[in-house]
Protein backbone atom coordinates (compact mmCIF):
# COMPACT_ATOMS: atom_id res chain seq x y z
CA UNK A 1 -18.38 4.45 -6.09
CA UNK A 2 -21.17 4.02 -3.90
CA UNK A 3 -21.55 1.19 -1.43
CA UNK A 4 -24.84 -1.15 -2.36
CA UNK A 5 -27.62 -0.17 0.54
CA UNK A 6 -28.79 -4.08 0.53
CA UNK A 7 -25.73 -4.58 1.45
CA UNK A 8 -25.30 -2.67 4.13
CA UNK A 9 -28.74 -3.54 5.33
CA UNK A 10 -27.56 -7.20 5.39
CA UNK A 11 -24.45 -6.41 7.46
CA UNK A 12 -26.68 -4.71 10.01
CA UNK A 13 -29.17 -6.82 9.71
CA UNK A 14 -29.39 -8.16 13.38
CA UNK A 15 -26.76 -6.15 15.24
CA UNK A 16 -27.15 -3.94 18.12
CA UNK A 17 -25.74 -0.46 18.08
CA UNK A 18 -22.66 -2.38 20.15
CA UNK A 19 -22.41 -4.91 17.64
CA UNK A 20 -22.50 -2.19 14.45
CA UNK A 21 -20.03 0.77 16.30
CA UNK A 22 -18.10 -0.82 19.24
CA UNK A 23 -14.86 -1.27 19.82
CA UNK A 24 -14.64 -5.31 18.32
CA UNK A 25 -17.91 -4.42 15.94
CA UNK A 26 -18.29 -4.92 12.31
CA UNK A 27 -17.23 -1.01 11.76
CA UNK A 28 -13.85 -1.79 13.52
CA UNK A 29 -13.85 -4.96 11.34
CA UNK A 30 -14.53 -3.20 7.70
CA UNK A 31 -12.29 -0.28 8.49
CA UNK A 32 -9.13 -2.87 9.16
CA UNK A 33 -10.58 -5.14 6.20
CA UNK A 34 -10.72 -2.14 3.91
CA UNK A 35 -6.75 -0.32 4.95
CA UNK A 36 -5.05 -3.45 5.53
CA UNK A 37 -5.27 -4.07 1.52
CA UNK A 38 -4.48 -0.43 0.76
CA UNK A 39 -1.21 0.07 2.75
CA UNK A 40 -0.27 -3.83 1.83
CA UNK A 41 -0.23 -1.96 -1.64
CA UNK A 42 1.28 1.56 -0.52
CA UNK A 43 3.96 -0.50 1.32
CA UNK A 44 4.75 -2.33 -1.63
CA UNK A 45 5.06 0.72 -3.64
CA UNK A 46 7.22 2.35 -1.27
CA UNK A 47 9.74 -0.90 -1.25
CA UNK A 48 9.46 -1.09 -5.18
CA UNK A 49 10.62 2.95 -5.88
CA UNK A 50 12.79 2.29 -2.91
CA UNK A 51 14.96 -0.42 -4.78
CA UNK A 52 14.57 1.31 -8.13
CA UNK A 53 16.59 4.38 -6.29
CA UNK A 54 19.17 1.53 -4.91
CA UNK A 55 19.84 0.18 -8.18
CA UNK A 56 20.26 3.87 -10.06
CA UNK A 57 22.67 4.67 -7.40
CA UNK A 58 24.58 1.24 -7.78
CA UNK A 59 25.14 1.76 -11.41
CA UNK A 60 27.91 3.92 -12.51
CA UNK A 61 26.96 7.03 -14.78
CA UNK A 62 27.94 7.37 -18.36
CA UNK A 63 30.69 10.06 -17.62
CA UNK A 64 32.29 8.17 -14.18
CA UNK A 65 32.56 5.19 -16.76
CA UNK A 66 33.73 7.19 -19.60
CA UNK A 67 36.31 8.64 -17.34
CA UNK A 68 37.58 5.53 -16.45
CA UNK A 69 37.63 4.08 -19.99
CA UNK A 70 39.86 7.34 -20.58
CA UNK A 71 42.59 6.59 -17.83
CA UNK A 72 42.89 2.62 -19.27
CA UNK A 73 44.24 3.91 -22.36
């Protein structure tokens, strides 16, 4: 994917070098606007696999329940 040049012309459009690079400039501002969204979303991946693994844990296997089944009778 390529990023539309008119675009970027109109976000520079204006700006000093300061204002385009430094520390509070729109660079700063589109690098934090672009990763907040993608580790929101690697987060939320982690916490979803992470209760999936809970849950498979929680739940007794087949032969732990066959087992006990086997010492009711």
């Amino acid at each position: 994917m390529s990023i539309d040049k008119d675009l970027l012309d109109l976000l520079m459009e204006g700006r000093s070098p300061g204002a385009l690079f430094g520390k509070a400039g729109i660079l700063a501002e589109l690098t934090k606007a672009l990763a907040e969204p993608a580790l929101n979303t690697e987060m939320a991946s982690i916490s979803m696999k992470s209760r999936q693994k809970k849950r498979l844990r929680a739940r007794p296997s087949l032969s732990t329940a066959a087992m006990g089944a086997a010492g009711r009778r």
